[in-house]
C-alpha atoms as a PDB file:
ATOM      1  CA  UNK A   1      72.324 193.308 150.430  1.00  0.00           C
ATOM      2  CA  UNK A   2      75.414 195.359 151.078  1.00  0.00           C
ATOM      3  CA  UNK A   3      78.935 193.868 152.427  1.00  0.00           C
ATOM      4  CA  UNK A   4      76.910 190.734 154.077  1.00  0.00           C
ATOM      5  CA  UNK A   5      77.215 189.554 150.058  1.00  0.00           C
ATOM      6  CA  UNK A   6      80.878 188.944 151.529  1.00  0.00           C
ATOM      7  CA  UNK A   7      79.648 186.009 153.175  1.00  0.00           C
ATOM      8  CA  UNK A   8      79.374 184.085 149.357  1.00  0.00           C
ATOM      9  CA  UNK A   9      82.997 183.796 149.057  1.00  0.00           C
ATOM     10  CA  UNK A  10      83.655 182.148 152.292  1.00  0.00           C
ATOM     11  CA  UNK A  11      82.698 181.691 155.754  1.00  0.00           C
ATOM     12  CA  UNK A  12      86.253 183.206 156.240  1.00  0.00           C
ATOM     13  CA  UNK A  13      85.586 186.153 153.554  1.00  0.00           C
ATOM     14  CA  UNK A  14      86.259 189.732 155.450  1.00  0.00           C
ATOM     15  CA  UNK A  15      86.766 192.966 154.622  1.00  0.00           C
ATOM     16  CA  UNK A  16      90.090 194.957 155.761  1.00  0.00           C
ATOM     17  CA  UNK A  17      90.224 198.590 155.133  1.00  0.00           C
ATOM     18  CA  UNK A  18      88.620 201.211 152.493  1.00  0.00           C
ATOM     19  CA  UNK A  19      90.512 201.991 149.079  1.00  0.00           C
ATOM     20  CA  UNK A  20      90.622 205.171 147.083  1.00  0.00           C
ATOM     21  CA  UNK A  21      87.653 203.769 144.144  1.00  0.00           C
ATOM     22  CA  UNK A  22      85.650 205.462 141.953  1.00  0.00           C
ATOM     23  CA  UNK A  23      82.702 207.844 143.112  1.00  0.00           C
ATOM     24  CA  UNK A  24      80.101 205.467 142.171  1.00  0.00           C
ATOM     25  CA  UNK A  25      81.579 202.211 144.483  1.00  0.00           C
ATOM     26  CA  UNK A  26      82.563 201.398 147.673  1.00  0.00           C
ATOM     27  CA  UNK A  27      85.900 200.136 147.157  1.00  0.00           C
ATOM     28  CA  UNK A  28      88.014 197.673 150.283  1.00  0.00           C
ATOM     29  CA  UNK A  29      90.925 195.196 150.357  1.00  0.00           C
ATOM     30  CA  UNK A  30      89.775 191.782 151.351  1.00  0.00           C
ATOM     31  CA  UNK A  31      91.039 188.687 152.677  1.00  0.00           C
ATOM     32  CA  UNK A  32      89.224 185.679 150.036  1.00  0.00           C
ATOM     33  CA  UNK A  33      90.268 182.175 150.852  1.00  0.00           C
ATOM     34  CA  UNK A  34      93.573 183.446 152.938  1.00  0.00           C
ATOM     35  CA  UNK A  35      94.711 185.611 150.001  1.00  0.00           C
ATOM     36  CA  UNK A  36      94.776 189.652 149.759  1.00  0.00           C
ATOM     37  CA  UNK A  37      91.915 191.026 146.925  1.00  0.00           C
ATOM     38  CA  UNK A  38      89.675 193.569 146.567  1.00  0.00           C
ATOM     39  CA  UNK A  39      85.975 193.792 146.602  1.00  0.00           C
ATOM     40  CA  UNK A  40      84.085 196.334 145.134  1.00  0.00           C
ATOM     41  CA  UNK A  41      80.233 196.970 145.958  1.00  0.00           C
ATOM     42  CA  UNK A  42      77.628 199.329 143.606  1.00  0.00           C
ATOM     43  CA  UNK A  43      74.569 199.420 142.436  1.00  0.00           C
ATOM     44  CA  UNK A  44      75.318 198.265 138.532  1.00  0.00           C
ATOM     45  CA  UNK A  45      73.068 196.024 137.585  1.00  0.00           C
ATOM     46  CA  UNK A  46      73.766 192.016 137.044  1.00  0.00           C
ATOM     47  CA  UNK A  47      73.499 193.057 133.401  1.00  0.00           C
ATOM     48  CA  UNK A  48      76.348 195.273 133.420  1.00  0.00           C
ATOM     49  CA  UNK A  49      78.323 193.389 135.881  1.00  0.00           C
ATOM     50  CA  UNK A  50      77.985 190.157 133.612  1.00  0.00           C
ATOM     51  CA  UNK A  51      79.290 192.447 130.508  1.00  0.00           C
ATOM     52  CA  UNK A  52      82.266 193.810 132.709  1.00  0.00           C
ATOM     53  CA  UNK A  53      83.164 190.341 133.958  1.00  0.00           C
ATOM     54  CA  UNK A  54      83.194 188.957 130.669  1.00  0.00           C
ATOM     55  CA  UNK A  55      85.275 191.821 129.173  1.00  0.00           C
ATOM     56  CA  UNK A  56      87.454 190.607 131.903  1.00  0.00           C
ATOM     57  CA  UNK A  57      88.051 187.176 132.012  1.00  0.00           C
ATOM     58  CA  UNK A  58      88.490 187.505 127.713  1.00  0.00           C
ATOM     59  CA  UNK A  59      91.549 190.080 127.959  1.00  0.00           C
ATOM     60  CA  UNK A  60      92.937 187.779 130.499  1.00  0.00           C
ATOM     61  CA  UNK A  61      92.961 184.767 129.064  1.00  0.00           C
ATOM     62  CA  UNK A  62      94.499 187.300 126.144  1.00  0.00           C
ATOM     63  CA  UNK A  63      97.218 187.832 128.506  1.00  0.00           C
ATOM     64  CA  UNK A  64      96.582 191.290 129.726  1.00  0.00           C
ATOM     65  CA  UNK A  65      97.164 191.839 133.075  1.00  0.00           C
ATOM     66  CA  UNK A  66      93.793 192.659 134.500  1.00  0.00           C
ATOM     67  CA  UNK A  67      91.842 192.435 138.106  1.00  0.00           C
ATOM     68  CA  UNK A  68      90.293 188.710 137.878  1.00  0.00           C
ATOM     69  CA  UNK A  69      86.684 188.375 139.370  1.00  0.00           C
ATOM     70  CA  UNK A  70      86.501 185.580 142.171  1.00  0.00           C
ATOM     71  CA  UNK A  71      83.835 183.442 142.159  1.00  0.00           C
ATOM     72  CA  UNK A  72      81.632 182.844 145.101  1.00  0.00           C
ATOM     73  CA  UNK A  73      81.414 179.559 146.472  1.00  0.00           C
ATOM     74  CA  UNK A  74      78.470 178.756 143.847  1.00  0.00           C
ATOM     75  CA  UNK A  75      80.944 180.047 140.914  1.00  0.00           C
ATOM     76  CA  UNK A  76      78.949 183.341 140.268  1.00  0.00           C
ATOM     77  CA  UNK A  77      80.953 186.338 139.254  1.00  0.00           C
ATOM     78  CA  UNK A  78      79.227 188.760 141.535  1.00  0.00           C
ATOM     79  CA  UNK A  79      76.118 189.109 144.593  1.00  0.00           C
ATOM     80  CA  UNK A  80      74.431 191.749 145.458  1.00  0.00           C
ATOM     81  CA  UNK A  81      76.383 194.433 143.550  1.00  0.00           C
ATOM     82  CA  UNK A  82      79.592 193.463 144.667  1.00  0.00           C
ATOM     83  CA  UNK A  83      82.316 191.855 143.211  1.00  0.00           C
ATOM     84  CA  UNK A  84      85.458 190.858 144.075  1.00  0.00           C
ATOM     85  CA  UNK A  85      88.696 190.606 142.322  1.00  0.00           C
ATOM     86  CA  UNK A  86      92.428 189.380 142.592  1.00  0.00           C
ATOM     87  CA  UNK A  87      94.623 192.168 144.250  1.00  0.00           C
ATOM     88  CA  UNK A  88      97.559 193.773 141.428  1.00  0.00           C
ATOM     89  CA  UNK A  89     100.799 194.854 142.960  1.00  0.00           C
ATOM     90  CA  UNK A  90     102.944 198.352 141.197  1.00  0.00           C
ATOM     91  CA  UNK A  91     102.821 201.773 141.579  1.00  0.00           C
ATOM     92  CA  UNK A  92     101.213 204.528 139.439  1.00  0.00           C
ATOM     93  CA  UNK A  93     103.289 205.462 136.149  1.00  0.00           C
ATOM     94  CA  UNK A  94     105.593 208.120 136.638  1.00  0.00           C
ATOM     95  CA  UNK A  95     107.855 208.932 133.706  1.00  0.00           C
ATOM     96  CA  UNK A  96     106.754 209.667 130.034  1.00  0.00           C
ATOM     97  CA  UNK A  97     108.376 205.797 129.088  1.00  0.00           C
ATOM     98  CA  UNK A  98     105.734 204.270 131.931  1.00  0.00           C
ATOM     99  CA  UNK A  99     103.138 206.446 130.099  1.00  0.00           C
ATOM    100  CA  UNK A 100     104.097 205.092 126.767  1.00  0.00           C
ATOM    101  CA  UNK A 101     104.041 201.612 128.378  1.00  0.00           C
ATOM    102  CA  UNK A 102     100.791 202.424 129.088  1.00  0.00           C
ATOM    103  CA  UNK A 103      99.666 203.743 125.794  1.00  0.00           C
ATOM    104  CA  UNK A 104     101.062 200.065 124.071  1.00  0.00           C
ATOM    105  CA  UNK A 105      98.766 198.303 126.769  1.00  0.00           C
ATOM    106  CA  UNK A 106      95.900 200.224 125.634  1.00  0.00           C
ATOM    107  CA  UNK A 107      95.967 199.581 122.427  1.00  0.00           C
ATOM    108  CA  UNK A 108      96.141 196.226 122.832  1.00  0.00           C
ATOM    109  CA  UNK A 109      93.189 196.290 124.838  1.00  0.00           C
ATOM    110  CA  UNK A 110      91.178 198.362 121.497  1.00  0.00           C
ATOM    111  CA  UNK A 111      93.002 195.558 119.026  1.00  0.00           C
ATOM    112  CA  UNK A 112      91.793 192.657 120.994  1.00  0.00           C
ATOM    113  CA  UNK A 113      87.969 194.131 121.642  1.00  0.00           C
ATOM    114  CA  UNK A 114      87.162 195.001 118.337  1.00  0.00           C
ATOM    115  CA  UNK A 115      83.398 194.298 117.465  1.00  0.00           C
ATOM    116  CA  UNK A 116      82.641 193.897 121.529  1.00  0.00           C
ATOM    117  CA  UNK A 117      78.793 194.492 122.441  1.00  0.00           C
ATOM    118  CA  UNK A 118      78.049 197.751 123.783  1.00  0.00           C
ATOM    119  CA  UNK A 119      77.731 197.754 127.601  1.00  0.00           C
ATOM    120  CA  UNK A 120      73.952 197.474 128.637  1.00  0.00           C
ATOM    121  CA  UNK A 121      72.453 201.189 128.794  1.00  0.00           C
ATOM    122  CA  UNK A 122      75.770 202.847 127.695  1.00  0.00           C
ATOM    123  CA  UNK A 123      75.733 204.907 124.265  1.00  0.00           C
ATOM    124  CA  UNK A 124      79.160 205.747 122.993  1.00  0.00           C
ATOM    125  CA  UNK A 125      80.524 209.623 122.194  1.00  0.00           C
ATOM    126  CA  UNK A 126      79.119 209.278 118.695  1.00  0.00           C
ATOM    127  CA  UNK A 127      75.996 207.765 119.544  1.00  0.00           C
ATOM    128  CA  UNK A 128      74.938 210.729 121.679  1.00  0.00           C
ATOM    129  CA  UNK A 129      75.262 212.556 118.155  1.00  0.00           C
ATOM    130  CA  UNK A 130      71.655 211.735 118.771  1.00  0.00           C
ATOM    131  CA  UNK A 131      70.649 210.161 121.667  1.00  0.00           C
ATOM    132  CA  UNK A 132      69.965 212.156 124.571  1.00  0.00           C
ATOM    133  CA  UNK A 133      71.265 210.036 127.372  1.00  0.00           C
ATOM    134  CA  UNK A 134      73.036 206.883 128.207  1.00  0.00           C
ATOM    135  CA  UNK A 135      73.920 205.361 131.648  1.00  0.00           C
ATOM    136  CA  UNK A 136      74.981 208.327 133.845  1.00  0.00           C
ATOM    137  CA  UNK A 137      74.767 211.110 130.173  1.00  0.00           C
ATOM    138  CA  UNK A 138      71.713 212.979 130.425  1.00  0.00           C
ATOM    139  CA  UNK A 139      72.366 215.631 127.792  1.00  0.00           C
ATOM    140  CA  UNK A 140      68.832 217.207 128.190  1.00  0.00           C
ATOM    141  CA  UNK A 141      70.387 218.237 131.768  1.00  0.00           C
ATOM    142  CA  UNK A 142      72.951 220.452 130.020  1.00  0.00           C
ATOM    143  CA  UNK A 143      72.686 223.771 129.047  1.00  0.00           C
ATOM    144  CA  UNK A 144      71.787 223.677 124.838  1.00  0.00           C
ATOM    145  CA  UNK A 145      75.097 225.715 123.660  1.00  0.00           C
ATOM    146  CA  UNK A 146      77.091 223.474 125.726  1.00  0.00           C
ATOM    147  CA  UNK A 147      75.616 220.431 124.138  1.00  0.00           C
ATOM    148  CA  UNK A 148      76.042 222.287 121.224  1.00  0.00           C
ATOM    149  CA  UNK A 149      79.683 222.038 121.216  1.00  0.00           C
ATOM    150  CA  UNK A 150      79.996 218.390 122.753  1.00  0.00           C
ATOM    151  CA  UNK A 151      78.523 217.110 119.343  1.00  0.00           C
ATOM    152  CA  UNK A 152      80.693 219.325 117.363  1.00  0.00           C
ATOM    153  CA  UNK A 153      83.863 217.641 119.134  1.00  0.00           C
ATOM    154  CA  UNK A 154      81.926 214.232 119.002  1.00  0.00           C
ATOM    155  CA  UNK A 155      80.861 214.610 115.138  1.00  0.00           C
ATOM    156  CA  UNK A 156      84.545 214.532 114.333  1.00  0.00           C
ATOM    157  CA  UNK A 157      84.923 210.912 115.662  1.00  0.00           C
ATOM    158  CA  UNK A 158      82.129 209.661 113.700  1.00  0.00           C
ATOM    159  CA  UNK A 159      82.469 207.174 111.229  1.00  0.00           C
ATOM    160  CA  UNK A 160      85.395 205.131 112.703  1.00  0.00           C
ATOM    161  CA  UNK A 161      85.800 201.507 114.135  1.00  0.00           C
ATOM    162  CA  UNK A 162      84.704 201.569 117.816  1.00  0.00           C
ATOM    163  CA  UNK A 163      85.997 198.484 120.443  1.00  0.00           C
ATOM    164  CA  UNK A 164      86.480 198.807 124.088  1.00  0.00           C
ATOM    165  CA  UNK A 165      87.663 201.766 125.875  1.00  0.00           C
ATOM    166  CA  UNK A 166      89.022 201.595 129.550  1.00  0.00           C
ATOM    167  CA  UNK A 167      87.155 205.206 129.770  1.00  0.00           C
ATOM    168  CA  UNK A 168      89.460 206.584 132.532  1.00  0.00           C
ATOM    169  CA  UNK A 169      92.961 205.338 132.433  1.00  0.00           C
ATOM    170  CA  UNK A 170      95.014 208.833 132.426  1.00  0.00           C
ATOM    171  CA  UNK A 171      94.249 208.974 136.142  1.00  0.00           C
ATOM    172  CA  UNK A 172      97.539 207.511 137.373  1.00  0.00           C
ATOM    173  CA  UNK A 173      95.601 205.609 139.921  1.00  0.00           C
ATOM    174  CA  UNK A 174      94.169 203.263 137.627  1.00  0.00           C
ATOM    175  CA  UNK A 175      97.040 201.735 136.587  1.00  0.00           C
ATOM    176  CA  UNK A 176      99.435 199.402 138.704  1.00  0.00           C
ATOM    177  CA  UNK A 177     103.007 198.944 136.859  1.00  0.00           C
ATOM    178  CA  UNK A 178     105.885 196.883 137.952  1.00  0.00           C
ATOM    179  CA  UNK A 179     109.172 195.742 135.370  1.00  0.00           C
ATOM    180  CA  UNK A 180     106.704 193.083 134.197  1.00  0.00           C
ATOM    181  CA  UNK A 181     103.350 194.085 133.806  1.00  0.00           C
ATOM    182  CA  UNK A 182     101.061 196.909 133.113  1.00  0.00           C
ATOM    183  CA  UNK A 183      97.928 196.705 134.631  1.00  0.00           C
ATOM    184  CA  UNK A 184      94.800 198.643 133.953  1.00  0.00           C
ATOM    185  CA  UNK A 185      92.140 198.750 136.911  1.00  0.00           C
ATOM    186  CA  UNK A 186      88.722 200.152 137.575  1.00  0.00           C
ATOM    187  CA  UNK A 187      86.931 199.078 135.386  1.00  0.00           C
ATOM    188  CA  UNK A 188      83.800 200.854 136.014  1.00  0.00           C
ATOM    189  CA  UNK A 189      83.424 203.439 133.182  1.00  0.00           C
ATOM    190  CA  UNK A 190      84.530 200.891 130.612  1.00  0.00           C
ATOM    191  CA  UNK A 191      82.208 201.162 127.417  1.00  0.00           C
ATOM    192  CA  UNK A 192      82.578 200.496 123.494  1.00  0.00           C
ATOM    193  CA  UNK A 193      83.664 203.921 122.021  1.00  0.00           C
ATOM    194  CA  UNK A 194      86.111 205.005 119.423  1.00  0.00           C
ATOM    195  CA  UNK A 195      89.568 203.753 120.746  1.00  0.00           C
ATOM    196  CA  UNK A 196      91.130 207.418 120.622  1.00  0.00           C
ATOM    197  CA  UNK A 197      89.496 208.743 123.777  1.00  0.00           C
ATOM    198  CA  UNK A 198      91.646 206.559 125.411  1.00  0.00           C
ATOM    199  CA  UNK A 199      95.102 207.519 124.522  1.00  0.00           C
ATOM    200  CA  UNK A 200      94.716 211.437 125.612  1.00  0.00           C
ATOM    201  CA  UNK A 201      97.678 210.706 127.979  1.00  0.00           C
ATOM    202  CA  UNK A 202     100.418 212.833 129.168  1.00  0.00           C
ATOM    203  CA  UNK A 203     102.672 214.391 127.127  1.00  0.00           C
ATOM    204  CA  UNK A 204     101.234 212.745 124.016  1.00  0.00           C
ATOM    205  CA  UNK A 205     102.637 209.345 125.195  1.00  0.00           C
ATOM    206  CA  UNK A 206     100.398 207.988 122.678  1.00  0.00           C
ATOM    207  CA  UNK A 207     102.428 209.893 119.655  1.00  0.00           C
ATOM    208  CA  UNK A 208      99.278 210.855 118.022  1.00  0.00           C
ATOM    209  CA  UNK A 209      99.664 213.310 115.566  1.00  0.00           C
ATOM    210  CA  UNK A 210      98.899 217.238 116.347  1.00  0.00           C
ATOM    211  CA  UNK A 211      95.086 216.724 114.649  1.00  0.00           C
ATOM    212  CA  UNK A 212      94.396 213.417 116.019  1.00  0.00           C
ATOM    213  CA  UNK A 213      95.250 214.468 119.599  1.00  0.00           C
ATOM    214  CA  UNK A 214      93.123 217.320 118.943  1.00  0.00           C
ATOM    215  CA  UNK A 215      90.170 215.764 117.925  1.00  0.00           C
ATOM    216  CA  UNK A 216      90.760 213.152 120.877  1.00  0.00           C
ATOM    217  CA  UNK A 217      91.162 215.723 123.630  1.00  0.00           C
ATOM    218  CA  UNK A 218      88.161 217.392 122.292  1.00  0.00           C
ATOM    219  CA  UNK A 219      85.989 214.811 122.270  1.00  0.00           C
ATOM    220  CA  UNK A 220      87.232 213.443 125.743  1.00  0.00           C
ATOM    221  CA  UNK A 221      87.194 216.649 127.054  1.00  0.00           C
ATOM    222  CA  UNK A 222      83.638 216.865 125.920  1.00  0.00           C
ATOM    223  CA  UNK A 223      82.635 212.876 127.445  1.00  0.00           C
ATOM    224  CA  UNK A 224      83.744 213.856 130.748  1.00  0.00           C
ATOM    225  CA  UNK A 225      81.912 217.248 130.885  1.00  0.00           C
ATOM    226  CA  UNK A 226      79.092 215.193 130.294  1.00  0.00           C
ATOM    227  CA  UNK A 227      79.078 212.232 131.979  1.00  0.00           C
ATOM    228  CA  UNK A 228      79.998 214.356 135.393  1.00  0.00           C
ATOM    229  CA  UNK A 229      77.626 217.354 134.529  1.00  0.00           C
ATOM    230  CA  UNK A 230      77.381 219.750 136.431  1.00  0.00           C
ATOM    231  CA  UNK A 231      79.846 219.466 139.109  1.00  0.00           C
ATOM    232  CA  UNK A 232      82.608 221.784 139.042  1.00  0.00           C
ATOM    233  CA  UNK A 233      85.358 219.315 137.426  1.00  0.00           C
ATOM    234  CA  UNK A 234      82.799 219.185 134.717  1.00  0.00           C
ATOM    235  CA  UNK A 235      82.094 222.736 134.133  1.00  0.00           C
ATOM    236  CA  UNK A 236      86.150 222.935 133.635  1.00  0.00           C
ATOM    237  CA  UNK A 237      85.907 220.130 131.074  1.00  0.00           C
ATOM    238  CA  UNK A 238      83.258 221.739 128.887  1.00  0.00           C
ATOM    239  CA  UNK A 239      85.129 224.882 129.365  1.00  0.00           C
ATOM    240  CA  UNK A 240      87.858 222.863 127.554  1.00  0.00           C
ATOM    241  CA  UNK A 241      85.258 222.228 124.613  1.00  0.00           C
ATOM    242  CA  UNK A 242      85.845 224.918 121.743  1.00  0.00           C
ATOM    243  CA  UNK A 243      82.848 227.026 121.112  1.00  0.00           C
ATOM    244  CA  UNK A 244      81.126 225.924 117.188  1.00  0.00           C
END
């Protein structure tokens, strides 16, 4: 269907300009109902849209500060692929006490999705201990020593309690911050995983110890080689990846 989906929000509905958004969407600020949001429009399916905008509206009515999905005029959550959500104002985080504002929001995310269903078609790190793919992880695409060593770092996560991970949210363009709020965005690569991939953040913001932020940069390190394999940010991930 494409941006005509617009349309379900409003006779007055219309897009503005293109954001900066993941690779996988086609990002834009709209104009909903005479109000500023954005709309984002992919090719998830209604399965994993209806997973994401559940995770959503529960950590909001938890009072994290989150993008809100607008309903059409019907009350669905999405149309077609796209979604749209209420706009966040702030700014990236740019010292290491915004980054440890951001660590405290993220764990408050992990404490308050504990026990969440995996997303449809996703596997997490330590599932792909022995599965073979998952969503955008094909692992039979990789070369055999390199998936060699992505289990190695992933076998060191295995055993622990898994909830929701944001999946991306040391990119400072995920996050909007003002005095009041921290806000996590793009929610796209969100997934249940072991919470510690998450809180690989600049300098350690998360104060994990030396062996814990090892074995979470290693196993992040080793996520991202594979969910992006093999582009050339990816070959520099797995290049991160000790050998076994």
């Amino acid at each position: 269907m494409g941006w005509e989906a617009l349309g379900q929000w409003g006779e007055d509905a219309t897009r503005i300009e293109p954001l900066a958004g993941g690779a996988a969407n086609d990002v834009w600020s709209v104009r909903v109902n005479g109000h500023l949001a954005v709309g984002r429009l992919g090719t998830r399916s209604d399965a994993d849209l209806a997973w994401e905008t559940d995770l959503i509206q529960h950590l909001d009515r938890e009072g994290l500060t989150v993008p809100v999905p607008i309903p059409t005029t019907d009350g669905r959550l999405f149309a077609g692929g796209l979604v749209v959500m209420t706009y966040l104002e702030g700014g990236p985080p740019e010292t290491q006490a915004d980054w440890r504002r951001v660590a405290d929001t993220l764990r408050e995310l992990h404490r308050l999705t504990q026990g969440w269903p995996q997303r449809p078609g996703w596997r997490s790190s330590t599932d792909l201990l022995h599965a073979e793919t998952g969503t955008r992880i094909n692992l039979g695409a990789m070369p055999p020593e390199g998936v060699a060593r992505c289990r190695a770092a992933w076998a060191r996560l295995a055993g622990r309690q898994t909830c929701v991970v944001h999946g991306n949210p040391n990119n400072p363009g995920n996050v909007r911050m003002t005095a009041n709020h921290v806000a996590l965005i793009d929610w796209d690569e969100a997934h249940v995983d072991v919470p510690d991939l998450d809180l690989v953040l600049p300098d350690n913001a998360a104060d994990l110890d030396d062996r814990a932020y090892d074995i979470a940069a290693q196993a992040s390190a080793a996520w991202e080689a594979a969910v992006c394999w093999d582009d050339e940010y990816a070959v520099k991930r797995l290049a991160e990846v000790r050998a076994v």
